[in-house]
PDB file of N, CA and C in Angstrom:
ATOM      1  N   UNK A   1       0.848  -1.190   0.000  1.00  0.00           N
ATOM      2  CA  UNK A   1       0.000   0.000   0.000  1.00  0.00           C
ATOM      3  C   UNK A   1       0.890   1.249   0.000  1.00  0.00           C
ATOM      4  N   UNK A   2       0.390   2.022  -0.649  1.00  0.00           N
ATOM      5  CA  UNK A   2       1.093   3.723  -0.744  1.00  0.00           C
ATOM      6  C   UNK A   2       0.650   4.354   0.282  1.00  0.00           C
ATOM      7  N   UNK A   3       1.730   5.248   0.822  1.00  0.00           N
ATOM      8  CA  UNK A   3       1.746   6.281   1.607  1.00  0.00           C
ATOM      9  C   UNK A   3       1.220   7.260   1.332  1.00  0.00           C
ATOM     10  N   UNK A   4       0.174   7.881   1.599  1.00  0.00           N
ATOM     11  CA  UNK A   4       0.198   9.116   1.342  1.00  0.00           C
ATOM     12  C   UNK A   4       0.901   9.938   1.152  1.00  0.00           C
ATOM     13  N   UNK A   5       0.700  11.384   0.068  1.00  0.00           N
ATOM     14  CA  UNK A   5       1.921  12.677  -0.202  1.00  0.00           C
ATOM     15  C   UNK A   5       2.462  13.193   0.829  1.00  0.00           C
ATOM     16  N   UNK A   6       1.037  13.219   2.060  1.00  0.00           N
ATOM     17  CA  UNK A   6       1.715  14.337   2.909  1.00  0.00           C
ATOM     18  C   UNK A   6       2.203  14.063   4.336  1.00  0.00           C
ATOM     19  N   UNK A   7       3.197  12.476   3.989  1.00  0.00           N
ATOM     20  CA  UNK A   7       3.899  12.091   4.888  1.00  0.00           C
ATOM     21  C   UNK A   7       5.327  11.654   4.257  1.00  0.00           C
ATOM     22  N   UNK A   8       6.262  11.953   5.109  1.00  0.00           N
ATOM     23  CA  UNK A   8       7.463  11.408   4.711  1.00  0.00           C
ATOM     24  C   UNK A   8       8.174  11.192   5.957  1.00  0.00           C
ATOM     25  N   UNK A   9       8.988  10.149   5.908  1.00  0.00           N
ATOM     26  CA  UNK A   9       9.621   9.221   7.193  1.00  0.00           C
ATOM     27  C   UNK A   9      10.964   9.858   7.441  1.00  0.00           C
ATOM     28  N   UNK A  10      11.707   9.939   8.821  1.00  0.00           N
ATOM     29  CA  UNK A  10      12.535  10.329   9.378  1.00  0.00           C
ATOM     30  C   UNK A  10      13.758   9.680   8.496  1.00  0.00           C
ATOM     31  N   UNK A  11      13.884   8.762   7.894  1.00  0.00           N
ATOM     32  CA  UNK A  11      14.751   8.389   6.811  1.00  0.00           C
ATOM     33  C   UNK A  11      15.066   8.879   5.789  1.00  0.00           C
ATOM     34  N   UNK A  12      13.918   9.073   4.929  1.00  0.00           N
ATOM     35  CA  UNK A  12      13.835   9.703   4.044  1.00  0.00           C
ATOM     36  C   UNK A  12      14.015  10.974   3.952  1.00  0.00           C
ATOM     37  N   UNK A  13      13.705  12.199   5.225  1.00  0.00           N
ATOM     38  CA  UNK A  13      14.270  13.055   5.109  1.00  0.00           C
ATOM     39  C   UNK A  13      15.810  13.511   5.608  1.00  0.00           C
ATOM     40  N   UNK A  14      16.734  12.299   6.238  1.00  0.00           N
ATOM     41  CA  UNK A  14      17.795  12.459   6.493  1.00  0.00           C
ATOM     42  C   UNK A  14      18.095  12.139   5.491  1.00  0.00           C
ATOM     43  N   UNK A  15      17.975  11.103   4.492  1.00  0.00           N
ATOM     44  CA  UNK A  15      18.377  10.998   3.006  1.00  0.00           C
ATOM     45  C   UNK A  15      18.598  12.132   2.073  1.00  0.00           C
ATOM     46  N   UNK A  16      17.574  13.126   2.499  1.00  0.00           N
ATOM     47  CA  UNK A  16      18.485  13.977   1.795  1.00  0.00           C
ATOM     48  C   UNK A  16      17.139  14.441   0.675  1.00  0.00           C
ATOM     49  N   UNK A  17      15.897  14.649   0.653  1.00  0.00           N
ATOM     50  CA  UNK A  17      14.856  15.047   0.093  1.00  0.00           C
ATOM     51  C   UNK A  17      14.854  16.277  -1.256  1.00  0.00           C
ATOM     52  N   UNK A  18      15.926  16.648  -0.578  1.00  0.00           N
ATOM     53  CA  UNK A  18      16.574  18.241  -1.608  1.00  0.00           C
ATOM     54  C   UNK A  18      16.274  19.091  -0.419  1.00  0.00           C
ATOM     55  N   UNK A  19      16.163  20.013  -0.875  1.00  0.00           N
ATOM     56  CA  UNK A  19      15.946  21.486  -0.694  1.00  0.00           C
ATOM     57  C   UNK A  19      14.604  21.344   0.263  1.00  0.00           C
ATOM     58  N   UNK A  20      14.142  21.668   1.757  1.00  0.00           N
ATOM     59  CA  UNK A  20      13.439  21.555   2.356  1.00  0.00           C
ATOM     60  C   UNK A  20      13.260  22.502   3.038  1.00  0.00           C
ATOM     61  N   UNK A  21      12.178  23.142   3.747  1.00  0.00           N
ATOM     62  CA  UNK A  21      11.955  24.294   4.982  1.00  0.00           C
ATOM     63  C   UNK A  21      11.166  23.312   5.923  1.00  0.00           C
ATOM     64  N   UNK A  22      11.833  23.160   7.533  1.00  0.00           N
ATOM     65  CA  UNK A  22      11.654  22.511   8.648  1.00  0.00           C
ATOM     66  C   UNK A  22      10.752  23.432   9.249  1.00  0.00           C
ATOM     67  N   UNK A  23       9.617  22.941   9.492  1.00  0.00           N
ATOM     68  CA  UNK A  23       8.966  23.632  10.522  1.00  0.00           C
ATOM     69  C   UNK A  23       8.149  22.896  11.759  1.00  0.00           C
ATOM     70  N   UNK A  24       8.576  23.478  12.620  1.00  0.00           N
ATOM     71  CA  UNK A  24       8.431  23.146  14.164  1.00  0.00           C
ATOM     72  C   UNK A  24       7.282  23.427  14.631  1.00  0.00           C
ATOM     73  N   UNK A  25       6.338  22.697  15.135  1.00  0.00           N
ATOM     74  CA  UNK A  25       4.429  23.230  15.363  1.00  0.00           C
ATOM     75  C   UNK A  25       4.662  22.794  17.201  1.00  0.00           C
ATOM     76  N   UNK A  26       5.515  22.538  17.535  1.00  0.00           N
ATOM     77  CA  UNK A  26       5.513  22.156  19.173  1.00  0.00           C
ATOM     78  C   UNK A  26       5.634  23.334  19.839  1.00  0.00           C
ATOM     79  N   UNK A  27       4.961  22.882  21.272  1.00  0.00           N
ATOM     80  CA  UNK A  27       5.294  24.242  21.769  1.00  0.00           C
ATOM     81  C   UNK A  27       6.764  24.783  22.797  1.00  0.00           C
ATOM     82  N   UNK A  28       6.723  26.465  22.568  1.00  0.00           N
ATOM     83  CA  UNK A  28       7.942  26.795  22.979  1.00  0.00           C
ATOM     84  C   UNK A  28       9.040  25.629  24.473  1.00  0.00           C
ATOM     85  N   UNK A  29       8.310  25.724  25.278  1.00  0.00           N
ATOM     86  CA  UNK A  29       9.095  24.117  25.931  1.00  0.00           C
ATOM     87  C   UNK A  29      10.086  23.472  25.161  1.00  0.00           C
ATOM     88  N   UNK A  30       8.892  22.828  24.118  1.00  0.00           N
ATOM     89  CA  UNK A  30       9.484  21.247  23.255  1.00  0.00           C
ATOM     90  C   UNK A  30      10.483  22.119  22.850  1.00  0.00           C
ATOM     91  N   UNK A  31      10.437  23.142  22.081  1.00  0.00           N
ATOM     92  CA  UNK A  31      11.320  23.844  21.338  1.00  0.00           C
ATOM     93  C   UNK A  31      12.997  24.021  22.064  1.00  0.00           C
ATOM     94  N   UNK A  32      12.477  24.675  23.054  1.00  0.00           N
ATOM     95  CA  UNK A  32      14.184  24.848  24.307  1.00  0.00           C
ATOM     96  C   UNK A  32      14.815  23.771  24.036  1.00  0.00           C
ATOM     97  N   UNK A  33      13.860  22.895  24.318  1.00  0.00           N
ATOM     98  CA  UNK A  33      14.482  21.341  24.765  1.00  0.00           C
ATOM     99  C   UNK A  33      15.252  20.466  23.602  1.00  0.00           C
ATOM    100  N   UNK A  34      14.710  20.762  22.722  1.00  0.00           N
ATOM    101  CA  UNK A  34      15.430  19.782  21.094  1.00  0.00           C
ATOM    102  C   UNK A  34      14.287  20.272  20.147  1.00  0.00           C
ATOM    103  N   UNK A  35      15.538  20.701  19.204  1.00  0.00           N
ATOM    104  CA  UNK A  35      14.802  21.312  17.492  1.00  0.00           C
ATOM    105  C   UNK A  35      15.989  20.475  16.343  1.00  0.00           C
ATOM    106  N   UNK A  36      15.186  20.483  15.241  1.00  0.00           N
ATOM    107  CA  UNK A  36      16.417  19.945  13.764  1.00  0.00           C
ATOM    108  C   UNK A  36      16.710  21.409  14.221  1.00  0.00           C
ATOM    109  N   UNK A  37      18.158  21.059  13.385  1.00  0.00           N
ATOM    110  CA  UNK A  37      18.629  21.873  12.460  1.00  0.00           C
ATOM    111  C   UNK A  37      18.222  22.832  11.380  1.00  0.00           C
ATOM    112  N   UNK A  38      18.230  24.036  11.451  1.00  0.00           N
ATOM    113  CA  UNK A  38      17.636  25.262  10.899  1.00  0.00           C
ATOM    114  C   UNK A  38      16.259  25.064  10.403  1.00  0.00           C
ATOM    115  N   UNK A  39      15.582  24.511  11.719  1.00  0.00           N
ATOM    116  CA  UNK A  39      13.806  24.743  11.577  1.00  0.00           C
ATOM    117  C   UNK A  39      13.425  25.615  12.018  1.00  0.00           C
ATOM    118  N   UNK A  40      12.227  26.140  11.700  1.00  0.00           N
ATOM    119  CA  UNK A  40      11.432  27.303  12.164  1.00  0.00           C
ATOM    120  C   UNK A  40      10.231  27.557  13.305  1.00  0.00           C
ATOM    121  N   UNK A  41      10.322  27.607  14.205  1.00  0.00           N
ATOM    122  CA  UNK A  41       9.883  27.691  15.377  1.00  0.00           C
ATOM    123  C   UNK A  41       8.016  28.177  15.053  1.00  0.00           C
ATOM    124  N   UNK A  42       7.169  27.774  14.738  1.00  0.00           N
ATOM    125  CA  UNK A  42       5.764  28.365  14.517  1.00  0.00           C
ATOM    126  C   UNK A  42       4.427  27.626  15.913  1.00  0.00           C
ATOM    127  N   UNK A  43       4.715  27.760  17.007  1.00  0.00           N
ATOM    128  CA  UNK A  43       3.432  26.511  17.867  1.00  0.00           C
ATOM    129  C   UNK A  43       2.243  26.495  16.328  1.00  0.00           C
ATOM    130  N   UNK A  44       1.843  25.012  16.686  1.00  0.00           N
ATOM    131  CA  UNK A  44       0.553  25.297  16.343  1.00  0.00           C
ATOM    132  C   UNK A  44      -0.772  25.873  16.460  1.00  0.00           C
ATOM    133  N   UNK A  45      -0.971  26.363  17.320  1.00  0.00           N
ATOM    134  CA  UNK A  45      -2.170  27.465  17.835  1.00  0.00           C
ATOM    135  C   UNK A  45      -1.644  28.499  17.028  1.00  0.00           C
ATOM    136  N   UNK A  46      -0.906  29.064  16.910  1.00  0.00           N
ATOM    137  CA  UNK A  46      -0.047  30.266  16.143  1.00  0.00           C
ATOM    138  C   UNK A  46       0.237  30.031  14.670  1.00  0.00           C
ATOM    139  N   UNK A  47      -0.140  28.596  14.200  1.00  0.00           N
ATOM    140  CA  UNK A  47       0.140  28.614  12.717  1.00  0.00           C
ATOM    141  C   UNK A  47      -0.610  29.482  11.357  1.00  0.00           C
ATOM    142  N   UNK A  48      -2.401  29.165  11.535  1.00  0.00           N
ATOM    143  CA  UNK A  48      -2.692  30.086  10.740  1.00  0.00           C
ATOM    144  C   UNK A  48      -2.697  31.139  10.499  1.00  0.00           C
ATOM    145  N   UNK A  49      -2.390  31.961  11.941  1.00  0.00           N
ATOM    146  CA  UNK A  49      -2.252  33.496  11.809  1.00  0.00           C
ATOM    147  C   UNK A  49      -0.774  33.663  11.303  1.00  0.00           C
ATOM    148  N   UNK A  50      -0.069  33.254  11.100  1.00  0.00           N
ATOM    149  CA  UNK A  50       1.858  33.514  11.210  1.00  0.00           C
ATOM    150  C   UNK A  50       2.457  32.529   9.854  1.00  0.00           C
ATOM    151  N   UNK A  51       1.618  31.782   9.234  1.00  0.00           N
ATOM    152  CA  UNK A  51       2.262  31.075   8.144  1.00  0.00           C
ATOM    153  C   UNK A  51       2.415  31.675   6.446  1.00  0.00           C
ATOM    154  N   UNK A  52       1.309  32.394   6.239  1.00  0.00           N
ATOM    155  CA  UNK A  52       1.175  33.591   5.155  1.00  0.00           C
ATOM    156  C   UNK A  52       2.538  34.862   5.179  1.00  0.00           C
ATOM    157  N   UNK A  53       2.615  35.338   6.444  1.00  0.00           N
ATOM    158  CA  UNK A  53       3.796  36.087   6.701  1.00  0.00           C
ATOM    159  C   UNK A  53       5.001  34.925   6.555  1.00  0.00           C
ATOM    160  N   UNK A  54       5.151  34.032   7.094  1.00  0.00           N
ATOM    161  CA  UNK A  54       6.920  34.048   7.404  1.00  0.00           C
ATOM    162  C   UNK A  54       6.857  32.682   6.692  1.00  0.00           C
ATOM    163  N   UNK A  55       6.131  31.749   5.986  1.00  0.00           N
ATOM    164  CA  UNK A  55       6.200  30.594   5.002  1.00  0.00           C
ATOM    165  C   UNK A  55       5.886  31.198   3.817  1.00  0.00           C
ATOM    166  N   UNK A  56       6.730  30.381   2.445  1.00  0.00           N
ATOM    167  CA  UNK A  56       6.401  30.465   1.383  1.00  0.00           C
ATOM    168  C   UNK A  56       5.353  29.321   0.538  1.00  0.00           C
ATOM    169  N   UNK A  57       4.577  29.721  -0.524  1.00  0.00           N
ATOM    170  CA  UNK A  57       3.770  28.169  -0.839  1.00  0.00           C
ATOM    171  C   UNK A  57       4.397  27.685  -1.582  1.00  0.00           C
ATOM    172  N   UNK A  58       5.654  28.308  -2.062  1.00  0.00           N
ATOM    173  CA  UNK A  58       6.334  27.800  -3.328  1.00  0.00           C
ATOM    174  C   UNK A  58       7.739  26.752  -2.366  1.00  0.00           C
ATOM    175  N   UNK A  59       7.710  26.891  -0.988  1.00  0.00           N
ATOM    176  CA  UNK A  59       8.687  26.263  -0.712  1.00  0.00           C
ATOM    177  C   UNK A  59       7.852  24.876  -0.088  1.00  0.00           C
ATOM    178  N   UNK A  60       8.977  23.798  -0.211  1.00  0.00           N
ATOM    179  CA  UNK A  60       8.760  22.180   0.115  1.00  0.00           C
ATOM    180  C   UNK A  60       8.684  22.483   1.662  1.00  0.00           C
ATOM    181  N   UNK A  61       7.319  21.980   2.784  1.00  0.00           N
ATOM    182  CA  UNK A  61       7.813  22.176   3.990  1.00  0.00           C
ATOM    183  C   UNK A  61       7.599  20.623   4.517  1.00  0.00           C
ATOM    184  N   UNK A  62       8.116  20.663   5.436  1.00  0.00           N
ATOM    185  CA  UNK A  62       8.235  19.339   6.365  1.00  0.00           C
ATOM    186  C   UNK A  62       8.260  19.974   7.608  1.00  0.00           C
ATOM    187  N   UNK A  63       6.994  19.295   7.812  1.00  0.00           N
ATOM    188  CA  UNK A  63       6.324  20.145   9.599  1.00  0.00           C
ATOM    189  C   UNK A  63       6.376  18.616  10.290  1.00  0.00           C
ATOM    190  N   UNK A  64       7.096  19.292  11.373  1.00  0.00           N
ATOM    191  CA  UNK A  64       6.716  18.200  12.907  1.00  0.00           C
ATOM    192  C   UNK A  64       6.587  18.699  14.185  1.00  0.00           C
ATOM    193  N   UNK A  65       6.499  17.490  14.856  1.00  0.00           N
ATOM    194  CA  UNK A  65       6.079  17.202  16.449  1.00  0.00           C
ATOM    195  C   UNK A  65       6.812  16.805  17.065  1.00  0.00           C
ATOM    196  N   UNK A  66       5.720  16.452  18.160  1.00  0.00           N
ATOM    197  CA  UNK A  66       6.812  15.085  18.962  1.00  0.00           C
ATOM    198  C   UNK A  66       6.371  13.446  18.289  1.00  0.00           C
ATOM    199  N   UNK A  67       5.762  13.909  17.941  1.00  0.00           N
ATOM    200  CA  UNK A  67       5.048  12.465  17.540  1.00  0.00           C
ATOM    201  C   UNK A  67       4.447  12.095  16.488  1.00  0.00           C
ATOM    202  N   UNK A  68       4.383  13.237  15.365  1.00  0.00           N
ATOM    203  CA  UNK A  68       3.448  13.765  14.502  1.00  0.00           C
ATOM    204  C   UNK A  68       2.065  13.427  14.219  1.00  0.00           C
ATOM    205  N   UNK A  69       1.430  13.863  15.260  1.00  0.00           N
ATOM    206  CA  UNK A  69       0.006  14.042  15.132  1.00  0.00           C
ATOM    207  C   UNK A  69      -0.375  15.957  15.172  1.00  0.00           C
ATOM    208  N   UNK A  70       0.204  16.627  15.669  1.00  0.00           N
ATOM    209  CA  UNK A  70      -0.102  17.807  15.857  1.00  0.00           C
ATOM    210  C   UNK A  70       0.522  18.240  14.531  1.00  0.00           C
ATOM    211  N   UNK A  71       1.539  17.515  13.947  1.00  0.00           N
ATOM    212  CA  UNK A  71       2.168  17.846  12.172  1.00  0.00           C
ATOM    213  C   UNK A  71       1.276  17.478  11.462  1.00  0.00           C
ATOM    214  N   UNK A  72       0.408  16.568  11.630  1.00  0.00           N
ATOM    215  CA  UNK A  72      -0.658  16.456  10.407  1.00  0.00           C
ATOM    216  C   UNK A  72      -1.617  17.363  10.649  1.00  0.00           C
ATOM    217  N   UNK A  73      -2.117  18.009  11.865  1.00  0.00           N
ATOM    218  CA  UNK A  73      -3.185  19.128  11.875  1.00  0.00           C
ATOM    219  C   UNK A  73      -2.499  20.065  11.074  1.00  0.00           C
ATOM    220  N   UNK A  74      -1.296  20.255  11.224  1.00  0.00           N
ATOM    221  CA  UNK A  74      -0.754  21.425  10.658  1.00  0.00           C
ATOM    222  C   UNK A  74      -0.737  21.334   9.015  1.00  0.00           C
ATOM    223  N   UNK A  75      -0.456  20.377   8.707  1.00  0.00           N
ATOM    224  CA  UNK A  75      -0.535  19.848   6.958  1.00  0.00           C
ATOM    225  C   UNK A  75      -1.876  20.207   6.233  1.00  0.00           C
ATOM    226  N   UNK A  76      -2.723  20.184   7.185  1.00  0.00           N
ATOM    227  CA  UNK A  76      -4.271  20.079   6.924  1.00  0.00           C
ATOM    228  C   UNK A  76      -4.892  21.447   7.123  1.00  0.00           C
ATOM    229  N   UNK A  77      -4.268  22.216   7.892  1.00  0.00           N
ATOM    230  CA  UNK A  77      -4.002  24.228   7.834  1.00  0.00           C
ATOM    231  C   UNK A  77      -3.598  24.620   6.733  1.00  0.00           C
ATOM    232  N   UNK A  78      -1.959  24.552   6.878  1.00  0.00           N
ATOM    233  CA  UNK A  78      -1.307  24.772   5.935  1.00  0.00           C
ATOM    234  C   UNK A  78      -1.806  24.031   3.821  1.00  0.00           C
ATOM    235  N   UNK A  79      -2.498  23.333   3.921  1.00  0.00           N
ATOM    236  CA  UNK A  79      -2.737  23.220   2.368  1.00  0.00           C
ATOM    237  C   UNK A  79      -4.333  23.545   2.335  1.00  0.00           C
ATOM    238  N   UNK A  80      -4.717  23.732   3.566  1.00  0.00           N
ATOM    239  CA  UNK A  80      -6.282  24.701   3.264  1.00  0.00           C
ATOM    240  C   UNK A  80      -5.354  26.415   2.881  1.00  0.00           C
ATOM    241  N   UNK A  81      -4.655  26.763   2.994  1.00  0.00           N
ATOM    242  CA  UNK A  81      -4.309  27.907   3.084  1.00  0.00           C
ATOM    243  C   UNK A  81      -3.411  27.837   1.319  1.00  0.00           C
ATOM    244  N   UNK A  82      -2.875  27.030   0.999  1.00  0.00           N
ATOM    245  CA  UNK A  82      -2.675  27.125  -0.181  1.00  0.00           C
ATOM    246  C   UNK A  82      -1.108  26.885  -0.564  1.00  0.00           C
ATOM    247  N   UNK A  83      -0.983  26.090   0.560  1.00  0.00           N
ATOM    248  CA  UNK A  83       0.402  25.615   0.512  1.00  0.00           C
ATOM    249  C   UNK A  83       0.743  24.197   0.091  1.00  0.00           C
ATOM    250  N   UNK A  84       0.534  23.501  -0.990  1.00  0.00           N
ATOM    251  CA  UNK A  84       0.639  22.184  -1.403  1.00  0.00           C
ATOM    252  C   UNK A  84       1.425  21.626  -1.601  1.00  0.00           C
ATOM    253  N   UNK A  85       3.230  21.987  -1.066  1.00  0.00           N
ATOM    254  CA  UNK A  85       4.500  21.200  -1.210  1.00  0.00           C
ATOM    255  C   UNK A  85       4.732  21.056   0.039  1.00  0.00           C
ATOM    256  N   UNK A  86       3.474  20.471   0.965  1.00  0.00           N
ATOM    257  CA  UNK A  86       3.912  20.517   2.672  1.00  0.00           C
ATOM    258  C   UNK A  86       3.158  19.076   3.063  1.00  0.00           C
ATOM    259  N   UNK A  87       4.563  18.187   3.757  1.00  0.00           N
ATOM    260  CA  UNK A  87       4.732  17.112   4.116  1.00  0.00           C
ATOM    261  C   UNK A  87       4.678  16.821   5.719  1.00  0.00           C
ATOM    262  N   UNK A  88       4.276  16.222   6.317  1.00  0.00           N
ATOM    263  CA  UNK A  88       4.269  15.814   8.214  1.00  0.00           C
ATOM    264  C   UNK A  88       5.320  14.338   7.986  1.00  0.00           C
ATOM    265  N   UNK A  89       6.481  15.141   9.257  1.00  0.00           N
ATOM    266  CA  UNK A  89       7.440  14.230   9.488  1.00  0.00           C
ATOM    267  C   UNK A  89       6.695  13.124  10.591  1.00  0.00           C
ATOM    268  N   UNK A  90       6.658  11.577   9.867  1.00  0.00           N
ATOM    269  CA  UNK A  90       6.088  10.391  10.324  1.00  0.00           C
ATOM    270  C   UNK A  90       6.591  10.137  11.524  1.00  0.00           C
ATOM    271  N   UNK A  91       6.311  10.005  12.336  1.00  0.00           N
ATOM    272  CA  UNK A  91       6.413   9.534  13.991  1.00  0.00           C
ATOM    273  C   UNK A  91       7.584  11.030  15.062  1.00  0.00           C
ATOM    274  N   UNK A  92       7.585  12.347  13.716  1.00  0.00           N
ATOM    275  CA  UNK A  92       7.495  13.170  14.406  1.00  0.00           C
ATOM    276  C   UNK A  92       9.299  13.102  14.827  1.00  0.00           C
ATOM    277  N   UNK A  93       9.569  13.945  15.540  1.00  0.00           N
ATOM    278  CA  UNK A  93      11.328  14.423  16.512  1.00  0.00           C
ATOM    279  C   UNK A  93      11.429  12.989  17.216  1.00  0.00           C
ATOM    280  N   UNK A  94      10.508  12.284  17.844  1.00  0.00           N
ATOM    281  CA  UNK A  94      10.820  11.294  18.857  1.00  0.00           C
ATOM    282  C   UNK A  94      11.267  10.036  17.819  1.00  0.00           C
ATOM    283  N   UNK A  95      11.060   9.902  16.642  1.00  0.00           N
ATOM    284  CA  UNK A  95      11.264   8.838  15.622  1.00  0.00           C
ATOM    285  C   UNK A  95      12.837   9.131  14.775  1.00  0.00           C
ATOM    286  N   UNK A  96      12.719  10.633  15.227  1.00  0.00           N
ATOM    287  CA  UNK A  96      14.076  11.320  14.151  1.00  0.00           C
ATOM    288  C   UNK A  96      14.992  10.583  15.120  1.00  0.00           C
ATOM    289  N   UNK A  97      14.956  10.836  16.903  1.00  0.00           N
ATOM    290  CA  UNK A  97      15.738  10.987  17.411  1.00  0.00           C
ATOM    291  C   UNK A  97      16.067   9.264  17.588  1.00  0.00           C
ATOM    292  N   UNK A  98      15.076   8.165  17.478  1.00  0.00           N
ATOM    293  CA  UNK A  98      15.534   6.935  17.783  1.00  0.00           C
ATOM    294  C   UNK A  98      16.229   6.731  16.956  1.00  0.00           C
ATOM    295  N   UNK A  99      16.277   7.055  15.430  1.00  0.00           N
ATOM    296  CA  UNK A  99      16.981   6.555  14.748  1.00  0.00           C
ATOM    297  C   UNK A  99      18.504   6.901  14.828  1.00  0.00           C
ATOM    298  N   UNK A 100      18.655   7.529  15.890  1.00  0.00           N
ATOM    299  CA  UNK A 100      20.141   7.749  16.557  1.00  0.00           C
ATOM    300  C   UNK A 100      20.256   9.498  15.274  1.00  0.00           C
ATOM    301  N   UNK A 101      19.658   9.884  15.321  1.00  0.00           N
ATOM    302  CA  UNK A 101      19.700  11.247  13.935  1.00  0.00           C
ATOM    303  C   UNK A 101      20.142  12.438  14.646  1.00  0.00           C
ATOM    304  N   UNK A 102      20.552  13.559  14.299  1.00  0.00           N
ATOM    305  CA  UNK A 102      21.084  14.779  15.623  1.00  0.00           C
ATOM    306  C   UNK A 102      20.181  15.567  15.926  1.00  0.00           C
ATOM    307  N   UNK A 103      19.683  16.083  16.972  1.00  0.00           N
ATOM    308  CA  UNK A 103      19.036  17.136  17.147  1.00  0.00           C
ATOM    309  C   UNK A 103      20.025  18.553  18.000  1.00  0.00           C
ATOM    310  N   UNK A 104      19.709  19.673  17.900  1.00  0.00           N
ATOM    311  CA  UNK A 104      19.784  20.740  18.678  1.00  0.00           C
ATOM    312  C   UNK A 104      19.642  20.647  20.405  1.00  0.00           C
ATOM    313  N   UNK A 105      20.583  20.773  20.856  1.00  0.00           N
ATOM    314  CA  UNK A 105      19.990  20.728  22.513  1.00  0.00           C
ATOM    315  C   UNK A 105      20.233  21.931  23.240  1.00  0.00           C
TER     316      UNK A 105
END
């Protein structure tokens, strides 16, 4: 069975996807505590008002969590709004991080 578009696995984006914009929907806490590498800090309560300003629709995004369930609400904002190159990282920072992958501390 196929995956849906608007998921892609912690593998696949350490593989190397191309050209990506990381965005972070956790809140400020999660954030202190561990972020990727040059992601963009947006909570989700704060996404629809703040994603028109500081996201592009023309850029590829890959939004997560801790777990990615709060990344797929955000997928489901973000392409009501008109952003259709935007992906939810599958099992989220806590899946990046088992796979032994680096985070920010």
């Amino acid at each position: 069975m196929d995956r849906p578009d608007w998921i892609i696995t912690a593998r696949e984006l350490a593989g190397g996807p191309g050209q990506v914009v990381l965005v972070d929907v956790r809140e400020p806490e999660e954030w202190d505590e561990s972020r990727l590498e040059n992601a963009i800090h947006i909570p989700l309560g704060e996404l629809q008002r703040r994603a028109e300003s500081e996201l592009s629709p023309d850029s590829d995004l890959v939004i997560y969590c801790a777990h990615g369930i709060r990344s797929l609400q955000a997928v489901s904002i973000l392409r009501m709004l008109g952003f259709d190159k935007t992906r939810s990282l599958d099992g989220g920072i806590c899946e990046w991080e088992e796979l032994g992958l680096p985070v920010i501390r």
